[in-house]
C-alpha atoms as a PDB file:
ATOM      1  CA  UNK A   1      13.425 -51.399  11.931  1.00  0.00           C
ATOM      2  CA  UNK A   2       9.477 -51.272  12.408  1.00  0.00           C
ATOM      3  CA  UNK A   3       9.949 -47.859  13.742  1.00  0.00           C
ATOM      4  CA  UNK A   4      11.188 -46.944  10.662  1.00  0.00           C
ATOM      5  CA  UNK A   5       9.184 -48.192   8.197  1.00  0.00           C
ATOM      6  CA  UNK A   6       6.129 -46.193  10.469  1.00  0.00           C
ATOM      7  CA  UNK A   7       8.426 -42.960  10.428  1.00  0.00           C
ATOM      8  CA  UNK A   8       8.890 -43.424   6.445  1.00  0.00           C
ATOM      9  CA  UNK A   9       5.411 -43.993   5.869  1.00  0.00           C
ATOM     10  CA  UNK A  10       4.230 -40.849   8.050  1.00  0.00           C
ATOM     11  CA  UNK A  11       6.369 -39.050   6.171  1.00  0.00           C
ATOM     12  CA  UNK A  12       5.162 -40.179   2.733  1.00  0.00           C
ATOM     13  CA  UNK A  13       1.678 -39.351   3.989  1.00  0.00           C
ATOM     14  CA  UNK A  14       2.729 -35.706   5.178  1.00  0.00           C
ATOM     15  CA  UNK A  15       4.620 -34.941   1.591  1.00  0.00           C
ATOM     16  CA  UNK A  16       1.637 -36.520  -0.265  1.00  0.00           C
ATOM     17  CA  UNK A  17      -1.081 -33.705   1.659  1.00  0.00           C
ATOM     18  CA  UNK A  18       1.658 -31.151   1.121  1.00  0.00           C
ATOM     19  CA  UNK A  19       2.033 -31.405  -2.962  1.00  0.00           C
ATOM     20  CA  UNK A  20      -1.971 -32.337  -3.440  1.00  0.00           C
ATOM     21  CA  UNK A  21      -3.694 -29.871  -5.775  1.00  0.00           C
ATOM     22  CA  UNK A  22      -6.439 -30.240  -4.254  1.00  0.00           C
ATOM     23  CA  UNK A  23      -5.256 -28.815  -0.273  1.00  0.00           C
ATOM     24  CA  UNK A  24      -6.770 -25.526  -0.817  1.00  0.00           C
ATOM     25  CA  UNK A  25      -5.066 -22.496  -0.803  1.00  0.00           C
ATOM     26  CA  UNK A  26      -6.187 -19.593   2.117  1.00  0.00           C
ATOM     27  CA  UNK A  27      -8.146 -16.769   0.501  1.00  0.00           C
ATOM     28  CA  UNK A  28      -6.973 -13.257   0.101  1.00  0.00           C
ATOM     29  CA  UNK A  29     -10.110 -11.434  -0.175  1.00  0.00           C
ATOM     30  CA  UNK A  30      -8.854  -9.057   3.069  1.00  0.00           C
ATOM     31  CA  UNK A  31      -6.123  -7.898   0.518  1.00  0.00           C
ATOM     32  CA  UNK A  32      -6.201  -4.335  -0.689  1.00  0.00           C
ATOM     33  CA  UNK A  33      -7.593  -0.540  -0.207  1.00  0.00           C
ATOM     34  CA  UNK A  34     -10.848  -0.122   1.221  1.00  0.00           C
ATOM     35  CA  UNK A  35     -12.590   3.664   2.022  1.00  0.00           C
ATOM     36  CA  UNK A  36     -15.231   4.820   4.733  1.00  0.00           C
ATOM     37  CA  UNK A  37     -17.649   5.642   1.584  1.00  0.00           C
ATOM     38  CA  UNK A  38     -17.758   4.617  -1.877  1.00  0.00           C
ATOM     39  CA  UNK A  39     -17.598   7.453  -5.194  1.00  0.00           C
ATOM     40  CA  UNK A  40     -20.804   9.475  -5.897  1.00  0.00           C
ATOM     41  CA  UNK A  41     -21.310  10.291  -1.943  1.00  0.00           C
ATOM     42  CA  UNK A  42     -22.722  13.781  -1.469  1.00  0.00           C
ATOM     43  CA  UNK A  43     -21.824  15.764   1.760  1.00  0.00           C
ATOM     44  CA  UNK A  44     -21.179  19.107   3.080  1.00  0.00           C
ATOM     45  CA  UNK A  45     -17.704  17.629   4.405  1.00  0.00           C
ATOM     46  CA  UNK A  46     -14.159  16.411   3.075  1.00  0.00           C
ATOM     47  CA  UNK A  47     -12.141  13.676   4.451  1.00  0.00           C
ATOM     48  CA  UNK A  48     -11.864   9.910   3.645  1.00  0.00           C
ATOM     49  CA  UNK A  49     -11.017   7.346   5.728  1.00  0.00           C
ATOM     50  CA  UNK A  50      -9.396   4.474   4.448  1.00  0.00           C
ATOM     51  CA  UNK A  51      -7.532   0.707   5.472  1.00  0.00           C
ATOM     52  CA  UNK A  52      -5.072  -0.897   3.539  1.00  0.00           C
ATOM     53  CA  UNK A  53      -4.885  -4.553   4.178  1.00  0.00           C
ATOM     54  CA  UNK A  54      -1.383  -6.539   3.553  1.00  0.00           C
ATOM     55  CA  UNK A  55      -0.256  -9.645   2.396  1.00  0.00           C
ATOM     56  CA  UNK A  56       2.471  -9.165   4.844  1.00  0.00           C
ATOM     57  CA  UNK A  57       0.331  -8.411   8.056  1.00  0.00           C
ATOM     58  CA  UNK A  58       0.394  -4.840   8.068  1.00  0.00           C
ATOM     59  CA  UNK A  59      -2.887  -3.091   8.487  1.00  0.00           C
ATOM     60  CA  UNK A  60      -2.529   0.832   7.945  1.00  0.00           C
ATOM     61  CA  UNK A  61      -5.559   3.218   9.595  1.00  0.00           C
ATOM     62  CA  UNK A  62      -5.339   5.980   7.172  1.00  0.00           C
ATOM     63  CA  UNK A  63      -7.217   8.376   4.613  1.00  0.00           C
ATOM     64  CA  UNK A  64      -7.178  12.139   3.421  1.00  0.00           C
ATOM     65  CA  UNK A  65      -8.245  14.953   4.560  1.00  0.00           C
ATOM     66  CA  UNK A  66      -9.668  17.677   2.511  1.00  0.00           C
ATOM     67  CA  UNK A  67      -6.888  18.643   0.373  1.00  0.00           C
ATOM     68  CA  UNK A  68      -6.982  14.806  -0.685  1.00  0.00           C
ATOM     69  CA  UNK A  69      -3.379  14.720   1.217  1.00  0.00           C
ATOM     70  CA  UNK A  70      -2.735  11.529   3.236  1.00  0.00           C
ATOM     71  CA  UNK A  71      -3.685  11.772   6.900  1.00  0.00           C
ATOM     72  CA  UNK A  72      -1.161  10.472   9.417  1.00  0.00           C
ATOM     73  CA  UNK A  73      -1.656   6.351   9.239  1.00  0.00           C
ATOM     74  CA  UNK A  74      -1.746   4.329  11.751  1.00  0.00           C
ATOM     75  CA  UNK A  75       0.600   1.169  11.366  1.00  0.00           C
ATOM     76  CA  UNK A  76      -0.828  -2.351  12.906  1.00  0.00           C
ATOM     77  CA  UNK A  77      -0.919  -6.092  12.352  1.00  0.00           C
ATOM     78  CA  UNK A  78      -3.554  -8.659  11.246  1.00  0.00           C
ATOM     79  CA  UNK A  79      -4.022 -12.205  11.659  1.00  0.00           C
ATOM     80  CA  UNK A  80      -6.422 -15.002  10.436  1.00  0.00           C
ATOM     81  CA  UNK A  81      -9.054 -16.058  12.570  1.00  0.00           C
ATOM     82  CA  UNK A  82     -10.313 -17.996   9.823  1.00  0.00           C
ATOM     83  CA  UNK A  83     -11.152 -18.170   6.488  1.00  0.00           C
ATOM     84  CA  UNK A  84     -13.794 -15.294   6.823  1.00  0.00           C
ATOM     85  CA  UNK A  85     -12.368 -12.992   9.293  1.00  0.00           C
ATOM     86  CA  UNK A  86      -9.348 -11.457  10.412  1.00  0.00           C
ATOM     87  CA  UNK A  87      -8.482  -9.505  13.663  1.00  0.00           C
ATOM     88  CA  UNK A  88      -6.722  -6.813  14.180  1.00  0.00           C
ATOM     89  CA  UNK A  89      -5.567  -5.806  17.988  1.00  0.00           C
ATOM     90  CA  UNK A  90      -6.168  -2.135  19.181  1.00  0.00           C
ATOM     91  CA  UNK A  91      -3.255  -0.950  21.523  1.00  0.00           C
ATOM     92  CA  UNK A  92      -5.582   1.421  23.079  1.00  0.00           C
ATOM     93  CA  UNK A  93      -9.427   2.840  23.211  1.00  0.00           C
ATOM     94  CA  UNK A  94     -12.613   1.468  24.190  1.00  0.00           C
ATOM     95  CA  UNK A  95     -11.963  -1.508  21.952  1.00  0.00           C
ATOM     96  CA  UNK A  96      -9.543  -4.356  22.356  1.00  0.00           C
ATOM     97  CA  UNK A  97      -9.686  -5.009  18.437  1.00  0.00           C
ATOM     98  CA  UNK A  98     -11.856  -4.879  14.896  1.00  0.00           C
ATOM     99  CA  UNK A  99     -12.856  -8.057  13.162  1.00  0.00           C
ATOM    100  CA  UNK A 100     -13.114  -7.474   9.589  1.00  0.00           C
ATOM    101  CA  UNK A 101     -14.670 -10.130   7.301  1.00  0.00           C
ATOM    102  CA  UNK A 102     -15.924  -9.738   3.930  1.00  0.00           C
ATOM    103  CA  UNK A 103     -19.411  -8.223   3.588  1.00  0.00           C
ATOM    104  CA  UNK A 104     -22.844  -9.098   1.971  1.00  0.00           C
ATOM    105  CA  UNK A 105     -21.207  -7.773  -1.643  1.00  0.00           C
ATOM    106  CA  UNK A 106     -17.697  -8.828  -3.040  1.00  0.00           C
ATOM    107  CA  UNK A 107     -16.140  -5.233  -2.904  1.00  0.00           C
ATOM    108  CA  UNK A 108     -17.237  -4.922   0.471  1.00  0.00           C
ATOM    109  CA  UNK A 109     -15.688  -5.833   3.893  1.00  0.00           C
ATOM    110  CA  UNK A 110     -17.769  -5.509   7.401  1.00  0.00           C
ATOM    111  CA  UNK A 111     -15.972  -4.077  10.138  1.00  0.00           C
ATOM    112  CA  UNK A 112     -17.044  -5.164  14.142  1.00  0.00           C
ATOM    113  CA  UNK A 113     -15.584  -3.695  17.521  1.00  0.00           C
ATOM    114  CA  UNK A 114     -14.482  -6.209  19.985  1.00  0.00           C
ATOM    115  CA  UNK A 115     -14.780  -5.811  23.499  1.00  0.00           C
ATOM    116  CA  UNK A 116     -14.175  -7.566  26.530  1.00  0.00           C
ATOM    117  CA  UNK A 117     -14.007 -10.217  23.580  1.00  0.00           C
ATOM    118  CA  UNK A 118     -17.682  -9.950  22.478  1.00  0.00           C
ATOM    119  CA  UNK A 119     -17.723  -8.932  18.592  1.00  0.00           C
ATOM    120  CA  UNK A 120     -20.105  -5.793  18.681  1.00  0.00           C
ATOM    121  CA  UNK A 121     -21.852  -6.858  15.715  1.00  0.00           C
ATOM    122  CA  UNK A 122     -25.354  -4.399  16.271  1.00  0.00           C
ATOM    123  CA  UNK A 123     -22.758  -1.740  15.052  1.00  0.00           C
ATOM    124  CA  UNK A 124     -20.816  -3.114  12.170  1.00  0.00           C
ATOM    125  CA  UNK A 125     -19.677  -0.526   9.609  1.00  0.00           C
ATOM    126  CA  UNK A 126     -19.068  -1.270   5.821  1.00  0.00           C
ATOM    127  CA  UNK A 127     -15.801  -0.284   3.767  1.00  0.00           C
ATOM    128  CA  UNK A 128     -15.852  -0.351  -0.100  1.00  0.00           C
ATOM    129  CA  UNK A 129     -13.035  -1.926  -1.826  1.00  0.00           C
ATOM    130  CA  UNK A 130     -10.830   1.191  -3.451  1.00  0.00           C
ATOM    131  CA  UNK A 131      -9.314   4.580  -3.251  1.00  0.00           C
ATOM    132  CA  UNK A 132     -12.001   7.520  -2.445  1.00  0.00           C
ATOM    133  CA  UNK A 133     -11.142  10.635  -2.517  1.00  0.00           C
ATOM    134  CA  UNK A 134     -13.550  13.428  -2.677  1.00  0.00           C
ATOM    135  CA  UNK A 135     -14.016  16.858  -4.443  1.00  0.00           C
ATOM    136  CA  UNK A 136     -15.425  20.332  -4.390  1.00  0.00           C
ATOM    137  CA  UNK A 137     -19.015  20.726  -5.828  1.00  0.00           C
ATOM    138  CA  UNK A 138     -18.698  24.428  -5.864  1.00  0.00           C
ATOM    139  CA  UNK A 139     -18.553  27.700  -2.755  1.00  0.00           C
ATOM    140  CA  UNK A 140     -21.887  27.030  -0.606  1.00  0.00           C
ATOM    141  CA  UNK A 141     -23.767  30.372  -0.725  1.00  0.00           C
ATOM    142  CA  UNK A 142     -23.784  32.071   2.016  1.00  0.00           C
ATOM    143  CA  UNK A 143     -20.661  31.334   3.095  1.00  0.00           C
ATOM    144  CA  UNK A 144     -21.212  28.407   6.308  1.00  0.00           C
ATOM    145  CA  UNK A 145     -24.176  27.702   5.156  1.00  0.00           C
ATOM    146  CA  UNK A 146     -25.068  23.490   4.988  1.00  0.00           C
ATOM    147  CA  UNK A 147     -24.742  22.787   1.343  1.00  0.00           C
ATOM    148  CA  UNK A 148     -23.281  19.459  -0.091  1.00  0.00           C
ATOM    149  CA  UNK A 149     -20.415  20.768  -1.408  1.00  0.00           C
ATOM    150  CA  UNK A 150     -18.173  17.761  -1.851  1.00  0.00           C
ATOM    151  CA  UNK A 151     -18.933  15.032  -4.099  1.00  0.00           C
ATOM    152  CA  UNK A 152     -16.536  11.766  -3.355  1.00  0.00           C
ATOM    153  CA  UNK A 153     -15.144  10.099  -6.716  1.00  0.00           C
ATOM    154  CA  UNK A 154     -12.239   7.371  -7.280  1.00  0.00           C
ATOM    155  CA  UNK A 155      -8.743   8.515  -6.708  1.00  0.00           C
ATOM    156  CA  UNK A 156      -7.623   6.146  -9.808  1.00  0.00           C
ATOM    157  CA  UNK A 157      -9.765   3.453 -10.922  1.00  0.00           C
ATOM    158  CA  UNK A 158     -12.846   2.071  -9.583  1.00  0.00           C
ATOM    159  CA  UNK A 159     -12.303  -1.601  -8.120  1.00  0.00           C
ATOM    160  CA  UNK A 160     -13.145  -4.671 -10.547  1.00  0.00           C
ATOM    161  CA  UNK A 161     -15.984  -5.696 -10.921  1.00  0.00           C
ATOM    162  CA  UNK A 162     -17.452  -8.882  -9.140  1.00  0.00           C
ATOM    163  CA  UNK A 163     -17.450 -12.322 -11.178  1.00  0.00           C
ATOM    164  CA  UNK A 164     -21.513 -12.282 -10.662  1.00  0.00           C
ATOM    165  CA  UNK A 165     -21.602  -8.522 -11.840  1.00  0.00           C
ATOM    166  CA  UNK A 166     -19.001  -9.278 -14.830  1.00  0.00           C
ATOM    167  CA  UNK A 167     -20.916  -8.876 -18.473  1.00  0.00           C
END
């Protein structure tokens, strides 16, 4: 009967932490479209590379190339490290996987190789939170020659703003 009343009690306790308001809820600033570079970006080539980051798991290595068509993607998993960082596994390369965790700037994620299970961090990159696609500036004269010729702009919409950068 003692047994009982402990069992009854422990599960009270479990329900209680399970319907508080206040248990808080994981974050899902991972979630969404980021690009290699963000609209405005001058350069004498095309191509964007992008990640799309899932509620579900999925990570997709992708982009466009310089017809703004999609490139082949590349379909993997994420999971949760913790609340700032995820980890996606590499089946292949000099790099066992990427940690991605959100960067110095809302609309920004940092990207680190892993290796041998040391986070690379000397050699993060930085994705911007959207769609990028790029276009033509106009023929470079002569023909080869190193001009910036592409100008990279927002496939749809820009991404919101911050809350510190909202009016």
């Amino acid at each position: 009967m003692q047994l009982i009343k402990h069992r009854s009690l422990i599960v009270l306790l479990f329900m209680s932490a399970a319907c508080n308001p206040e248990v808080a809820e994981e974050s899902d600033w991972m979630l969404g479209t980021f690009s290699n570079v963000g609209a405005g970006y001058r350069s004498n080539s095309c191509g964007v590379g992008r990640y799309e980051i899932l509620e579900d798991g999925t990570f997709i290595d992708g982009g466009v190339d310089c017809d703004n068509d999609p490139v082949e993607p590349k379909r993997l998993t994420w999971e949760r490290l913790d609340e700032n960082t995820i980890e996606i596994a590499l089946p292949s390369g000099d790099f066992e996987a990427m940690r991605i965790r959100l960067g110095k700037h809302c609309n920004v994620i940092e990207i680190v190789s892993v290796r041998d299970g040391v986070a690379l961090a000397d050699f993060a990159l930085e994705y911007v939170r959207g769609a990028v696609c790029h276009e033509r500036t106009g023929p470079c004269e002569p023909e080869g020659s190193q001009c910036e010729g592409y100008i990279t702009v927002w496939c749809d919409e820009p991404p919101p703003p911050c809350e510190d950068d909202a009016p």
